[in-house]
C-alpha atoms as a PDB file:
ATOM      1  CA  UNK A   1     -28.167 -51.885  16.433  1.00  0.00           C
ATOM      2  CA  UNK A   2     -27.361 -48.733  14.027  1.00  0.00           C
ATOM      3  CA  UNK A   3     -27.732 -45.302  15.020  1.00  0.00           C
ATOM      4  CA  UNK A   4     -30.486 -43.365  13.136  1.00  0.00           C
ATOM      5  CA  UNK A   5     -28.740 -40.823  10.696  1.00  0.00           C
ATOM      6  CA  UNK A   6     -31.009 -38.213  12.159  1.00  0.00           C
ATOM      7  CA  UNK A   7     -29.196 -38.919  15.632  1.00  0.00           C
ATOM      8  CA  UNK A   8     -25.649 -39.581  14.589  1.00  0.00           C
ATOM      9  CA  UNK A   9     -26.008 -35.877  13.716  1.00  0.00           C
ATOM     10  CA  UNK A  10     -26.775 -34.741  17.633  1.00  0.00           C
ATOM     11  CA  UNK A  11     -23.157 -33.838  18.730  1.00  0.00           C
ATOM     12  CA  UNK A  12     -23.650 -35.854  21.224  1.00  0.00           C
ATOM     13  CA  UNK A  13     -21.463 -34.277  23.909  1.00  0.00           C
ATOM     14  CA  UNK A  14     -22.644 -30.318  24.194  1.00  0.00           C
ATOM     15  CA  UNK A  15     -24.357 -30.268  28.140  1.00  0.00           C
ATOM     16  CA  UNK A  16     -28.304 -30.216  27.949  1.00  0.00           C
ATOM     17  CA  UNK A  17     -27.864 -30.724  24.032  1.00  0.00           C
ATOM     18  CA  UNK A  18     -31.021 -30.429  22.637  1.00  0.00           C
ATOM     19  CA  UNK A  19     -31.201 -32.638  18.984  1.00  0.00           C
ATOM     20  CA  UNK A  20     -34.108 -32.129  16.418  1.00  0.00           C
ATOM     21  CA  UNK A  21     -35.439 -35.012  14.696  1.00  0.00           C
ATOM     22  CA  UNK A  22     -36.457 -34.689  11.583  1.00  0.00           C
ATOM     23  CA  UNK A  23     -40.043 -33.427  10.909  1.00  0.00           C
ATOM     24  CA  UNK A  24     -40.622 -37.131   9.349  1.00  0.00           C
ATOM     25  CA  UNK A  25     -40.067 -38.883  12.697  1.00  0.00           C
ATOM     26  CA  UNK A  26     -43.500 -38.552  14.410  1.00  0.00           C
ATOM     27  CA  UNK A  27     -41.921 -38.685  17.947  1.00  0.00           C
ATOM     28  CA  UNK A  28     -38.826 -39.624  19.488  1.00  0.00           C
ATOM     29  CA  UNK A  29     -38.403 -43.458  19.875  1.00  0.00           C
ATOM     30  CA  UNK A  30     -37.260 -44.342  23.118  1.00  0.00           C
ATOM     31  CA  UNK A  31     -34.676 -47.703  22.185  1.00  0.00           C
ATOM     32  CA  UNK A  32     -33.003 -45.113  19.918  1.00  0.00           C
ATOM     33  CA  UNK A  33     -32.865 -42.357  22.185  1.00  0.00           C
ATOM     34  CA  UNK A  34     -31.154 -45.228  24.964  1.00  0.00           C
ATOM     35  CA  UNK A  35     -28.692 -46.384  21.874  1.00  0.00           C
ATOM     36  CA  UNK A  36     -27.719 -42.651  21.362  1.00  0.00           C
ATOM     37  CA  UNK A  37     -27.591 -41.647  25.626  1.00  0.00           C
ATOM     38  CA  UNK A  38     -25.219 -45.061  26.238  1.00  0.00           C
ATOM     39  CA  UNK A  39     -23.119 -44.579  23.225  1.00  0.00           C
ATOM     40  CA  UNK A  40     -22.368 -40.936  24.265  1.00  0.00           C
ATOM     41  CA  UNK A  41     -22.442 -41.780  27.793  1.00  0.00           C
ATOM     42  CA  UNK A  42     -19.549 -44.488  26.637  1.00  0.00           C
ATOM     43  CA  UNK A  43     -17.624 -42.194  24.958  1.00  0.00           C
ATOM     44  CA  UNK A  44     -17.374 -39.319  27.009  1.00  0.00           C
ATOM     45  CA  UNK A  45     -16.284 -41.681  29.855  1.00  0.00           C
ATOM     46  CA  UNK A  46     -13.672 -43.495  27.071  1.00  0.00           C
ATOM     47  CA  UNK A  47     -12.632 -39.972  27.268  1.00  0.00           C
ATOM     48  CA  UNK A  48     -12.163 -39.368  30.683  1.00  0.00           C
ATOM     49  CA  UNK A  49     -11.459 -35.678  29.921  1.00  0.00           C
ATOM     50  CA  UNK A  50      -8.633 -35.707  27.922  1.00  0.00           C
ATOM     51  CA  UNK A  51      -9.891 -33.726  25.066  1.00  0.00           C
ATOM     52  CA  UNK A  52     -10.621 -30.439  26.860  1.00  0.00           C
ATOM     53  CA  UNK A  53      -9.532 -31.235  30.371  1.00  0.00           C
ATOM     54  CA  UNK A  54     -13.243 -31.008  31.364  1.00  0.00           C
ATOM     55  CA  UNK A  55     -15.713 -33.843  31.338  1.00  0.00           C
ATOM     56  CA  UNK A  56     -18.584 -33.313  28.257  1.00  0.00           C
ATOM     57  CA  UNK A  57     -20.825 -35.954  30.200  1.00  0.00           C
ATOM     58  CA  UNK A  58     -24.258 -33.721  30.564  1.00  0.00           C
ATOM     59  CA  UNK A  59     -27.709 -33.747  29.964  1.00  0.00           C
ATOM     60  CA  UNK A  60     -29.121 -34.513  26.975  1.00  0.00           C
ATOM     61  CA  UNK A  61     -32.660 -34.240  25.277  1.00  0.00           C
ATOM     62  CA  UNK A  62     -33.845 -35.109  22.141  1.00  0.00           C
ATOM     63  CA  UNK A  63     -36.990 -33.183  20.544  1.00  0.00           C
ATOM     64  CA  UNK A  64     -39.294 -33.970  18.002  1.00  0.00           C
ATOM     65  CA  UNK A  65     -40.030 -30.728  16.371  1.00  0.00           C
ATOM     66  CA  UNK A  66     -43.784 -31.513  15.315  1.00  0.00           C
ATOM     67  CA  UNK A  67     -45.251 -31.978  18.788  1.00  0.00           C
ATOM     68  CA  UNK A  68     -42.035 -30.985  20.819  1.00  0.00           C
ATOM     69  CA  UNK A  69     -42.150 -34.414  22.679  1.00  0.00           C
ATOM     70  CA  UNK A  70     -39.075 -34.787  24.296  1.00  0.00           C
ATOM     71  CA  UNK A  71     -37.015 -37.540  26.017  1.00  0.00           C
ATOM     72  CA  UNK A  72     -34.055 -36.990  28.233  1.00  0.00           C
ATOM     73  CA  UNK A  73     -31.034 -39.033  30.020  1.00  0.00           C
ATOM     74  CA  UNK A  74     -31.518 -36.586  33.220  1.00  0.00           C
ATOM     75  CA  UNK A  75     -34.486 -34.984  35.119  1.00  0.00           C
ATOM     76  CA  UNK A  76     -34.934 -31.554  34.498  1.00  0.00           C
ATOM     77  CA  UNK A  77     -34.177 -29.151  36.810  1.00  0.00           C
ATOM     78  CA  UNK A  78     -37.655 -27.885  36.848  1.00  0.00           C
ATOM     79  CA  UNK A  79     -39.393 -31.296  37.561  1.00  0.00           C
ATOM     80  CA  UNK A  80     -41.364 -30.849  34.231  1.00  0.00           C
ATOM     81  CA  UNK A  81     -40.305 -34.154  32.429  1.00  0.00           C
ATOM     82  CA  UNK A  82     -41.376 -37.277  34.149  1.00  0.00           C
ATOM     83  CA  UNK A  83     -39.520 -40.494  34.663  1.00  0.00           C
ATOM     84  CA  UNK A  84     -40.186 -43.395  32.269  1.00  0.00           C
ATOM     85  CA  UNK A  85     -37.854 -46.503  33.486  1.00  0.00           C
ATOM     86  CA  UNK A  86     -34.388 -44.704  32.717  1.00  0.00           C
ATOM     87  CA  UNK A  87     -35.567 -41.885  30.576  1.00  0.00           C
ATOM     88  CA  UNK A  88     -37.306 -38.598  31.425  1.00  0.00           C
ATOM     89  CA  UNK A  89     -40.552 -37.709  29.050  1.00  0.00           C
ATOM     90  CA  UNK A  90     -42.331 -34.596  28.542  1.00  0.00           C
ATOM     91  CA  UNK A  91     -42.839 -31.634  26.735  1.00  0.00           C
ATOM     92  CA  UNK A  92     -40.962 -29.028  25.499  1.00  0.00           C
ATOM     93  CA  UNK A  93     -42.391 -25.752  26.741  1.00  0.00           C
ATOM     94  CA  UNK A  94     -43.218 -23.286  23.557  1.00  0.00           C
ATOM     95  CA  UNK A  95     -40.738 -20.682  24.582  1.00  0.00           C
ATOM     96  CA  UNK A  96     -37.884 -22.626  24.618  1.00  0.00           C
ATOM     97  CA  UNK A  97     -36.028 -22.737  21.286  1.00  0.00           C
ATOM     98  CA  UNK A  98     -35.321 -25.650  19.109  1.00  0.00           C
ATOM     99  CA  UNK A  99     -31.946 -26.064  18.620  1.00  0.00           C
ATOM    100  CA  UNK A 100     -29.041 -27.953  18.309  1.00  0.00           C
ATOM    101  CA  UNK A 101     -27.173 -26.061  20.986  1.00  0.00           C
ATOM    102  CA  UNK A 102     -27.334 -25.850  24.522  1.00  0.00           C
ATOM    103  CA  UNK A 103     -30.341 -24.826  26.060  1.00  0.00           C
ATOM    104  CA  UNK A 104     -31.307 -23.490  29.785  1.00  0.00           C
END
């Protein structure tokens, strides 16, 4: 299975990376968001902190920027997103900026 273009282009190691999807993707589709959480989850532990000295491993959330739906590798500190098998659903709240960055 191929990564999405719109994914590849997450970074995917930056902690609590936040990833907009295109405005053409009506929400974020869970098998893709798995494919993109276990290949960075792989790679970061390929890794095993050599690049930095510091393990990138983190949470990660990707956001669809039309309804700010938003699934995640990790539960939120806040309890807002709610488990779905191994993913976390929810949205994101309308204060929080869309980004491809790190986010609080």
């Amino acid at each position: 299975m191929r990564i999405p273009g719109h994914l590849r282009l997450c970074g995917m190691f930056a902690p609590a990376l936040l990833c907009a999807a295109p405005a053409a993707i009506a929400a974020p589709d869970p098998d893709s968001a798995r494919l993109v959480f276990d290949t960075a989850r792989t790679l970061c532990e390929r890794d095993a902190c050599a690049l930095w000295g510091t393990s990138l491993c983190g949470p990660m959330m990707i956001v669809d920027p039309v309804d700010r739906s938003v699934l995640a590798n990790q539960p939120d500190p806040g309890g807002m997103l709610v488990a779905h098998d191994d993913l976390y659903a929810g949205t994101l709240p309308a204060d929080t900026m869309l980004a491809n960055t790190r986010v609080e």
